[in-house]
PDB file of N, CA and C in Angstrom:
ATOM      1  N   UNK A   1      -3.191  42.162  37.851  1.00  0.00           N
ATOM      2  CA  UNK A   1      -3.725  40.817  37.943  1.00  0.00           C
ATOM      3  C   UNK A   1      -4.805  40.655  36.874  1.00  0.00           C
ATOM      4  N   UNK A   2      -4.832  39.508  36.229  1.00  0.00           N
ATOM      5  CA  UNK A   2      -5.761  39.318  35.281  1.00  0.00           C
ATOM      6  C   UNK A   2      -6.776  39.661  35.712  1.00  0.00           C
ATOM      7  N   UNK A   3      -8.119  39.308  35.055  1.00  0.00           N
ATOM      8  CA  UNK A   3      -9.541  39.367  35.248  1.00  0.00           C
ATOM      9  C   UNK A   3      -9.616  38.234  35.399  1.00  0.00           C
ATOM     10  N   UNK A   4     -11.004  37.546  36.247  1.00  0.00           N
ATOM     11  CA  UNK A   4     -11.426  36.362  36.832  1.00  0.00           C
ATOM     12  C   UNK A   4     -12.455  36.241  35.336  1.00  0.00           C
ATOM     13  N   UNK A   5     -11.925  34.815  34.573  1.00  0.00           N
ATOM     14  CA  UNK A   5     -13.014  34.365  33.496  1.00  0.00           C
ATOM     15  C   UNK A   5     -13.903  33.251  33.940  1.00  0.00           C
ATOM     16  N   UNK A   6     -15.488  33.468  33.563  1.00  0.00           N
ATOM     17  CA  UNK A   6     -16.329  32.308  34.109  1.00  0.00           C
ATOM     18  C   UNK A   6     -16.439  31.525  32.879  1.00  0.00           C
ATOM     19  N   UNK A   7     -16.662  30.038  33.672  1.00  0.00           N
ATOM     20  CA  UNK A   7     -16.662  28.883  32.655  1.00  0.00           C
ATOM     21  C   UNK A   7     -17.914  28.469  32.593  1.00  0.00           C
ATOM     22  N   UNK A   8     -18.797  28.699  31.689  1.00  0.00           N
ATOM     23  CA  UNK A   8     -20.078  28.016  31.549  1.00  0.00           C
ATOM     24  C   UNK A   8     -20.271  26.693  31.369  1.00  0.00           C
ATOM     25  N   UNK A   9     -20.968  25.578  31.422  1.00  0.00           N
ATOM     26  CA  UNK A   9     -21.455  24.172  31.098  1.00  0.00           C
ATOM     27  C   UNK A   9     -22.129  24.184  30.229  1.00  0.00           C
ATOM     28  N   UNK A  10     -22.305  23.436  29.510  1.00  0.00           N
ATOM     29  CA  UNK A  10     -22.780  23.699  27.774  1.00  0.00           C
ATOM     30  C   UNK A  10     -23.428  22.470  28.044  1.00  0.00           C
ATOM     31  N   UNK A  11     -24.718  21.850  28.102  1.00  0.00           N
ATOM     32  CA  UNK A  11     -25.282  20.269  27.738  1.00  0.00           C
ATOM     33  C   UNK A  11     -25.862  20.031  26.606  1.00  0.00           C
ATOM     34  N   UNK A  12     -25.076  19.252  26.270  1.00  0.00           N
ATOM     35  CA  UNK A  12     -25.309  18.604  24.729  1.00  0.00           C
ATOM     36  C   UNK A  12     -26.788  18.196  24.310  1.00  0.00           C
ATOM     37  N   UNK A  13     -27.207  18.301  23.723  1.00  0.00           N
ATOM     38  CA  UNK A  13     -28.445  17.969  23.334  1.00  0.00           C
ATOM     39  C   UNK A  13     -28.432  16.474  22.341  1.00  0.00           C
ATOM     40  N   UNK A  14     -29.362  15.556  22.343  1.00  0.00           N
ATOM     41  CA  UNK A  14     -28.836  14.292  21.684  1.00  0.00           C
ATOM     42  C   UNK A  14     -29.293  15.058  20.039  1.00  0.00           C
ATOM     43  N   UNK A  15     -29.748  15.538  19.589  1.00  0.00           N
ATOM     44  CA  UNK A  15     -29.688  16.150  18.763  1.00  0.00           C
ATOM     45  C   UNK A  15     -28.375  16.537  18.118  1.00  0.00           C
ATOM     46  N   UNK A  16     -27.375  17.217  18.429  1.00  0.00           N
ATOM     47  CA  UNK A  16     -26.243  17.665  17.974  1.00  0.00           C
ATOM     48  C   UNK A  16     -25.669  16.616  17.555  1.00  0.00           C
ATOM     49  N   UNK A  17     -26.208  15.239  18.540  1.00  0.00           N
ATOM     50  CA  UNK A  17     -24.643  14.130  17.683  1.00  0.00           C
ATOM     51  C   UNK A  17     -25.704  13.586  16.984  1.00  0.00           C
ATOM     52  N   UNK A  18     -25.845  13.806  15.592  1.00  0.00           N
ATOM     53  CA  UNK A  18     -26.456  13.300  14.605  1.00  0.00           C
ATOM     54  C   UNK A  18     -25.438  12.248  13.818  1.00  0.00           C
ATOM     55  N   UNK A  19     -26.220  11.418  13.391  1.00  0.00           N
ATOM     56  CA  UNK A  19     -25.407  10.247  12.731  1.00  0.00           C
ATOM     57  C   UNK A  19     -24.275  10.646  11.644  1.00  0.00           C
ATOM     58  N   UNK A  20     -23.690   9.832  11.038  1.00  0.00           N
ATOM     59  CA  UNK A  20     -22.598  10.489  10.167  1.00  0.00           C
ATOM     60  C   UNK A  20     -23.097  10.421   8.902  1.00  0.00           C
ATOM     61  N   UNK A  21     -23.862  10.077   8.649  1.00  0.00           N
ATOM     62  CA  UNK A  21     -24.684   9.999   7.431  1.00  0.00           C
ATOM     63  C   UNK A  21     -25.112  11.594   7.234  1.00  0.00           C
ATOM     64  N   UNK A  22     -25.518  12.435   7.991  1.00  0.00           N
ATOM     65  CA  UNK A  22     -26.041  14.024   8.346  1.00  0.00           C
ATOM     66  C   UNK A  22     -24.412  14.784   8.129  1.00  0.00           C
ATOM     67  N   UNK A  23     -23.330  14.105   8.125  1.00  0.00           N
ATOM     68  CA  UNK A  23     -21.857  14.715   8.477  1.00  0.00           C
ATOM     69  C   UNK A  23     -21.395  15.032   6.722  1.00  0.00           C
ATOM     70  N   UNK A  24     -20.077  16.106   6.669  1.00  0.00           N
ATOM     71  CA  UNK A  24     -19.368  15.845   5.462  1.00  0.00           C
ATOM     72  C   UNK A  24     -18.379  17.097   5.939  1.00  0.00           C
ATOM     73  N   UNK A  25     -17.417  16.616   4.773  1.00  0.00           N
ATOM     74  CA  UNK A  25     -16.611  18.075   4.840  1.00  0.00           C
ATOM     75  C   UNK A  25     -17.039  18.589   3.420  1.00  0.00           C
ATOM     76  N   UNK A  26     -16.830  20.464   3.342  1.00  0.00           N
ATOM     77  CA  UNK A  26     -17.744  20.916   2.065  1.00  0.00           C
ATOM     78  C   UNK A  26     -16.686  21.765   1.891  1.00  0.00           C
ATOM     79  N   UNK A  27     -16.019  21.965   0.915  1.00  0.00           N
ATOM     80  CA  UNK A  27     -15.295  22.776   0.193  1.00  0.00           C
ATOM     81  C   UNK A  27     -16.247  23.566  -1.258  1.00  0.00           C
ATOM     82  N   UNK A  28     -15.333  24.613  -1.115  1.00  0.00           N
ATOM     83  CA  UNK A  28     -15.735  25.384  -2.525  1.00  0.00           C
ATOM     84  C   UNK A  28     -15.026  25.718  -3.644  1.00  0.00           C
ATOM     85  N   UNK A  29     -15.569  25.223  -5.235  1.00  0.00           N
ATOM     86  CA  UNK A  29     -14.802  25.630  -6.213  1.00  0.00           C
ATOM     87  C   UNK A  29     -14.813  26.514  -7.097  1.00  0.00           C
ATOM     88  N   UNK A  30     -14.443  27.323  -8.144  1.00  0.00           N
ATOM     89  CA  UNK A  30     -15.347  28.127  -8.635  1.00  0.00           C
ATOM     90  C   UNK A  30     -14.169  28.115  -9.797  1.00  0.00           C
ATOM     91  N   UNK A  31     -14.515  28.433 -11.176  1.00  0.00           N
ATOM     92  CA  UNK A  31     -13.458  29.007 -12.209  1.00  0.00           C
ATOM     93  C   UNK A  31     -12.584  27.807 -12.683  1.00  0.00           C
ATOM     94  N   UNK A  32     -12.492  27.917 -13.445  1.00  0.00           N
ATOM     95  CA  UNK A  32     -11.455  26.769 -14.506  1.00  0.00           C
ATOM     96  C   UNK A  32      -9.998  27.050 -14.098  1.00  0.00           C
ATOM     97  N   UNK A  33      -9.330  27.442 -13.010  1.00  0.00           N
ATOM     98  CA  UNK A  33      -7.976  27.316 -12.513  1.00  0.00           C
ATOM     99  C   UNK A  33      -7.638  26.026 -12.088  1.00  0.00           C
ATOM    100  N   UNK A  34      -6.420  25.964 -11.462  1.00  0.00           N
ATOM    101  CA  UNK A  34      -6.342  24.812 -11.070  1.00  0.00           C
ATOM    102  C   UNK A  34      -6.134  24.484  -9.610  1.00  0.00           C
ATOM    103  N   UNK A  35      -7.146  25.601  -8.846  1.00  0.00           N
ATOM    104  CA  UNK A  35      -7.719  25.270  -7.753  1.00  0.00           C
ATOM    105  C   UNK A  35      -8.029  23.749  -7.345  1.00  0.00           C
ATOM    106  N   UNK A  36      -8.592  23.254  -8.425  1.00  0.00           N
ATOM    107  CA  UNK A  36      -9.223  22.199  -8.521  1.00  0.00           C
ATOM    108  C   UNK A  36      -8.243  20.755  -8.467  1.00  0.00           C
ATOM    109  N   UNK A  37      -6.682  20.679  -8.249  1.00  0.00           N
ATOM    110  CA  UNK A  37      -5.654  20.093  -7.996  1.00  0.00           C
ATOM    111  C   UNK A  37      -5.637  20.203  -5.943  1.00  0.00           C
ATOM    112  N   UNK A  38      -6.005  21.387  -5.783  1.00  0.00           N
ATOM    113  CA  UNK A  38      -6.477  21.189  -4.719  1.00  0.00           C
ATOM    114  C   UNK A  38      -7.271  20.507  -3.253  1.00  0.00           C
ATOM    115  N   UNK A  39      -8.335  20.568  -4.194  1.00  0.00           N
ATOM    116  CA  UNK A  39      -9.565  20.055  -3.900  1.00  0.00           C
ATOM    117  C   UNK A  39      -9.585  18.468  -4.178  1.00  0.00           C
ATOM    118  N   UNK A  40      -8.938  18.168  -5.293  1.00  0.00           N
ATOM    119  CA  UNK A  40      -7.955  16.463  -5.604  1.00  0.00           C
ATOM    120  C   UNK A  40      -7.143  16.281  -4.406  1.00  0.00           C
ATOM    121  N   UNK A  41      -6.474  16.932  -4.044  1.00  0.00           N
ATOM    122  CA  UNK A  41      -5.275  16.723  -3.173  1.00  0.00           C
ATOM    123  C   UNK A  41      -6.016  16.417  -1.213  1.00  0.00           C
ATOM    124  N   UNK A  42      -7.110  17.360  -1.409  1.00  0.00           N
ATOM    125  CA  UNK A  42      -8.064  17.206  -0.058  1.00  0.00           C
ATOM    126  C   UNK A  42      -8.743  15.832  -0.540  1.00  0.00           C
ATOM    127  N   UNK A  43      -9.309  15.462  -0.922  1.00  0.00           N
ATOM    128  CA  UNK A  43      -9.837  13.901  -1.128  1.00  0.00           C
ATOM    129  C   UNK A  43      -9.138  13.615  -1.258  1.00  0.00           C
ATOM    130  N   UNK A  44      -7.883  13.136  -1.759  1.00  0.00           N
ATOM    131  CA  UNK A  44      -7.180  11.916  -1.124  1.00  0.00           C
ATOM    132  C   UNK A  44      -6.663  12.160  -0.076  1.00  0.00           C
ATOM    133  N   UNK A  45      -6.166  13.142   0.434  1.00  0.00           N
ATOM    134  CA  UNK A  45      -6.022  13.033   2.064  1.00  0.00           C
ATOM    135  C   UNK A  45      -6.800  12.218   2.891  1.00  0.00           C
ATOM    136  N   UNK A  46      -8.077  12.787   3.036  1.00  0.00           N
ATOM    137  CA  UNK A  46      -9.464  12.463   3.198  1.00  0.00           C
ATOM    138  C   UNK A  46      -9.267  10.796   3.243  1.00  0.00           C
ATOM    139  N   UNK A  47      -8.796  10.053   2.141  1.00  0.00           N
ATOM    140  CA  UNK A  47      -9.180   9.310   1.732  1.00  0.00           C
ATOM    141  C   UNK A  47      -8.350   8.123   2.535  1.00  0.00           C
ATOM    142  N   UNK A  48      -6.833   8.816   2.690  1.00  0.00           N
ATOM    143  CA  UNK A  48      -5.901   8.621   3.271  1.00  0.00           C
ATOM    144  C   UNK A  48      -5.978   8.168   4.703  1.00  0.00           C
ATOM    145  N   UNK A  49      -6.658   9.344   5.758  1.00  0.00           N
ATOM    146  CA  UNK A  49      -6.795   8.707   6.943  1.00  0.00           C
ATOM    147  C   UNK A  49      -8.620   8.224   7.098  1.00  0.00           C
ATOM    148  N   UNK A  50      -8.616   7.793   6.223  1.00  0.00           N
ATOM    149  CA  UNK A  50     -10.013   6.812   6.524  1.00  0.00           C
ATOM    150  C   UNK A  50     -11.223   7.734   6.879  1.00  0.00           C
ATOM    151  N   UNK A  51     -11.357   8.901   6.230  1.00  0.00           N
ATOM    152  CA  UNK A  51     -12.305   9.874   7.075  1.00  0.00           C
ATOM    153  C   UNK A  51     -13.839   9.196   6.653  1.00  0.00           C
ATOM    154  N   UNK A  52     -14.550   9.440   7.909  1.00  0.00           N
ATOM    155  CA  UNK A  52     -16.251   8.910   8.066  1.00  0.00           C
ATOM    156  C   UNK A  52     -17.197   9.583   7.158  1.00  0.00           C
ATOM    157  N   UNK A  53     -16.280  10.551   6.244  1.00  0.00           N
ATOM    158  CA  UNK A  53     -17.024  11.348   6.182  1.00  0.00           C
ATOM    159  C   UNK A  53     -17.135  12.219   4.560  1.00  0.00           C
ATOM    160  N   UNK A  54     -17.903  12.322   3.686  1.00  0.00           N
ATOM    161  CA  UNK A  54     -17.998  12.334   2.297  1.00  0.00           C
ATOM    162  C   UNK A  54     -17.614  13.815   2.255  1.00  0.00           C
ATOM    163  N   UNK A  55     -16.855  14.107   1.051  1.00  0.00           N
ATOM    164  CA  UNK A  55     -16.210  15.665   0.671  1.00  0.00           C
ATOM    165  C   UNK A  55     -17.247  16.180  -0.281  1.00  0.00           C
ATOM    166  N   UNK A  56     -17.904  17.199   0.379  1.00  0.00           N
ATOM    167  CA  UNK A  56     -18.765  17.513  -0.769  1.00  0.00           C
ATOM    168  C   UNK A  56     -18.081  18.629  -1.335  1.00  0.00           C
ATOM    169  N   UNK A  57     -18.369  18.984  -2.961  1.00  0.00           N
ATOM    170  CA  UNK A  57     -17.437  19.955  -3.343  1.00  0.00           C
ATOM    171  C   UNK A  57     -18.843  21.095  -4.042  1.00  0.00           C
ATOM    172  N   UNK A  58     -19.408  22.064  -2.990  1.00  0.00           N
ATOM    173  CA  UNK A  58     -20.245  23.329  -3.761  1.00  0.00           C
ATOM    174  C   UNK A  58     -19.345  24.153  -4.494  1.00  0.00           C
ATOM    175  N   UNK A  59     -19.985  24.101  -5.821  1.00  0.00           N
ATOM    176  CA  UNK A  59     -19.128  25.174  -6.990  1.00  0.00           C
ATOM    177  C   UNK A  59     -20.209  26.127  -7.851  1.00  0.00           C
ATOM    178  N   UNK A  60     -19.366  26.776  -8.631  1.00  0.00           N
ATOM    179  CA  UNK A  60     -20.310  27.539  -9.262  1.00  0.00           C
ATOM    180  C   UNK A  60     -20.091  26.953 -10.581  1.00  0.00           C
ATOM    181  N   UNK A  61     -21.397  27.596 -11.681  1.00  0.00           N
ATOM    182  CA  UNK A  61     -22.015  27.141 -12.801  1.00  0.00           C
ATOM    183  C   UNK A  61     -20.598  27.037 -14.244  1.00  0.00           C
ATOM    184  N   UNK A  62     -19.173  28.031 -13.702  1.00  0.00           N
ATOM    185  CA  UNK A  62     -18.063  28.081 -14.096  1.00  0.00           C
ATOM    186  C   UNK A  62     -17.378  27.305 -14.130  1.00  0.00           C
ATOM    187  N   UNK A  63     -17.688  26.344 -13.108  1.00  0.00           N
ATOM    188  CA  UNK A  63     -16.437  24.742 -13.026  1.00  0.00           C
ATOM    189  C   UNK A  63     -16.643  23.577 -14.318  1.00  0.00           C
ATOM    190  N   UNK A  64     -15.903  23.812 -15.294  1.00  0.00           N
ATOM    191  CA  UNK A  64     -15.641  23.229 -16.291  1.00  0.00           C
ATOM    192  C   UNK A  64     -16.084  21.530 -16.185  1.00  0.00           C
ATOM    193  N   UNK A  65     -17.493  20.860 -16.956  1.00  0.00           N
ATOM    194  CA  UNK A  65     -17.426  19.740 -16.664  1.00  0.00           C
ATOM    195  C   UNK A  65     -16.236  18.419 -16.631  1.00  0.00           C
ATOM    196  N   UNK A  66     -14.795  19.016 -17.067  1.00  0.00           N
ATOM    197  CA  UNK A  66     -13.657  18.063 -16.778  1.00  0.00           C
ATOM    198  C   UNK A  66     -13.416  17.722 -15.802  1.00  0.00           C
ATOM    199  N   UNK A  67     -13.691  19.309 -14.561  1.00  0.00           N
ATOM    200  CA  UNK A  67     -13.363  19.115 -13.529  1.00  0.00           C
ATOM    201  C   UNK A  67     -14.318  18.735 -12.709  1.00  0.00           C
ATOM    202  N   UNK A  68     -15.416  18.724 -12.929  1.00  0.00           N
ATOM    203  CA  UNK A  68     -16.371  17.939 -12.284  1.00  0.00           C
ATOM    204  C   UNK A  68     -16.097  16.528 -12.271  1.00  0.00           C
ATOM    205  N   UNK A  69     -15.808  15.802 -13.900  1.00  0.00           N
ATOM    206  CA  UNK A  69     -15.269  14.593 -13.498  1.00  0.00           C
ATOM    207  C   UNK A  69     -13.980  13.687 -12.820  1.00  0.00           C
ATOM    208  N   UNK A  70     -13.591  14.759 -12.942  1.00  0.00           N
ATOM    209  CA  UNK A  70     -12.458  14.497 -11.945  1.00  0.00           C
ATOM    210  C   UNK A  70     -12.659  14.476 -10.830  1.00  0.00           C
ATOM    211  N   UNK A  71     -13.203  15.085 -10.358  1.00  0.00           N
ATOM    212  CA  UNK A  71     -13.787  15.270  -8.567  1.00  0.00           C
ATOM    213  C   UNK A  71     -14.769  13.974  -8.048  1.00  0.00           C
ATOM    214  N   UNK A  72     -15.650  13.953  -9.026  1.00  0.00           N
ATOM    215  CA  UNK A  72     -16.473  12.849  -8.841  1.00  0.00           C
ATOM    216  C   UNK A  72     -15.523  11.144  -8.947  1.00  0.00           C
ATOM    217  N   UNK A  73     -15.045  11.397  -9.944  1.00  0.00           N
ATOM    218  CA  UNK A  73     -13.891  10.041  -9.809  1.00  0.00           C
ATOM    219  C   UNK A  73     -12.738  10.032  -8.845  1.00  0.00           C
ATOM    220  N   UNK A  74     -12.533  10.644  -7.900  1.00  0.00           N
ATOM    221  CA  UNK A  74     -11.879  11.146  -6.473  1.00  0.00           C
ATOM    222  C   UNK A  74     -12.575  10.881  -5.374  1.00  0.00           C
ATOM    223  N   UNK A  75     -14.170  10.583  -5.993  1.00  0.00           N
ATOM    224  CA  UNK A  75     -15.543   9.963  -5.019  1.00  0.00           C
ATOM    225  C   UNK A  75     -15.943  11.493  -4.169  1.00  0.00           C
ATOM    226  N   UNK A  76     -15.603  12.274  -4.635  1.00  0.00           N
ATOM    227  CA  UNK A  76     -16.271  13.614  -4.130  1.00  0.00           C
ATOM    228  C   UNK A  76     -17.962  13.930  -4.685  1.00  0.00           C
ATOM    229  N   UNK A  77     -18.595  14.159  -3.479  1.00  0.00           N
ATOM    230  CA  UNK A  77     -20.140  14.554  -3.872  1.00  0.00           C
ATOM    231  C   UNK A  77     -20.156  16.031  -4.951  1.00  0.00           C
ATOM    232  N   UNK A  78     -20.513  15.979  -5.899  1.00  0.00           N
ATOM    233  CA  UNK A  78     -20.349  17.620  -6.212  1.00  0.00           C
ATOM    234  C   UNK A  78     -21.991  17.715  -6.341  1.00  0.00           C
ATOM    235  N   UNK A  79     -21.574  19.387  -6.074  1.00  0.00           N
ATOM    236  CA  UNK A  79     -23.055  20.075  -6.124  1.00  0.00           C
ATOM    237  C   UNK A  79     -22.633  21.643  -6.337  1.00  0.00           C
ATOM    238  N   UNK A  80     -23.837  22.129  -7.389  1.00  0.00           N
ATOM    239  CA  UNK A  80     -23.494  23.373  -8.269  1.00  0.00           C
ATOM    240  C   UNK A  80     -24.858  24.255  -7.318  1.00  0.00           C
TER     241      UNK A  80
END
């Protein structure tokens, strides 16, 4: 017979639901591949079902400024 699992109650704190302005989704890029067709392909998804919520893209000092503009014209936040 299984083991008996206990279910704890978790209370939310109004804290946790912070506005959506505090929200994003954050991906990472790094290197001049073409990862970065990727990361295109997630923003417009994104973009697709109406998400609340801004794609920020953290990369390293390697991401070729082409692909920075590309990301940014996809309306992605970037940050190095």
């Amino acid at each position: 017979m299984a083991p008996e699992i206990s279910v704890n109650t978790i209370n939310v704190s109004e804290k946790s639901h912070q506005s959506p302005s505090r929200r994003a989704y954050v991906t990472f890029l790094a290197g001049n591949g073409d990862y970065v067709k990727g990361v295109v392909g997630l923003a417009k998804g994104l973009r697709k079902v109406k998400s609340a919520y801004p794609l920020v893209v953290a990369m390293l000092p390697d991401v070729p400024e082409e692909h920075r503009e590309i990301l940014r014209s996809q309306g992605c936040v970037v940050r190095e």
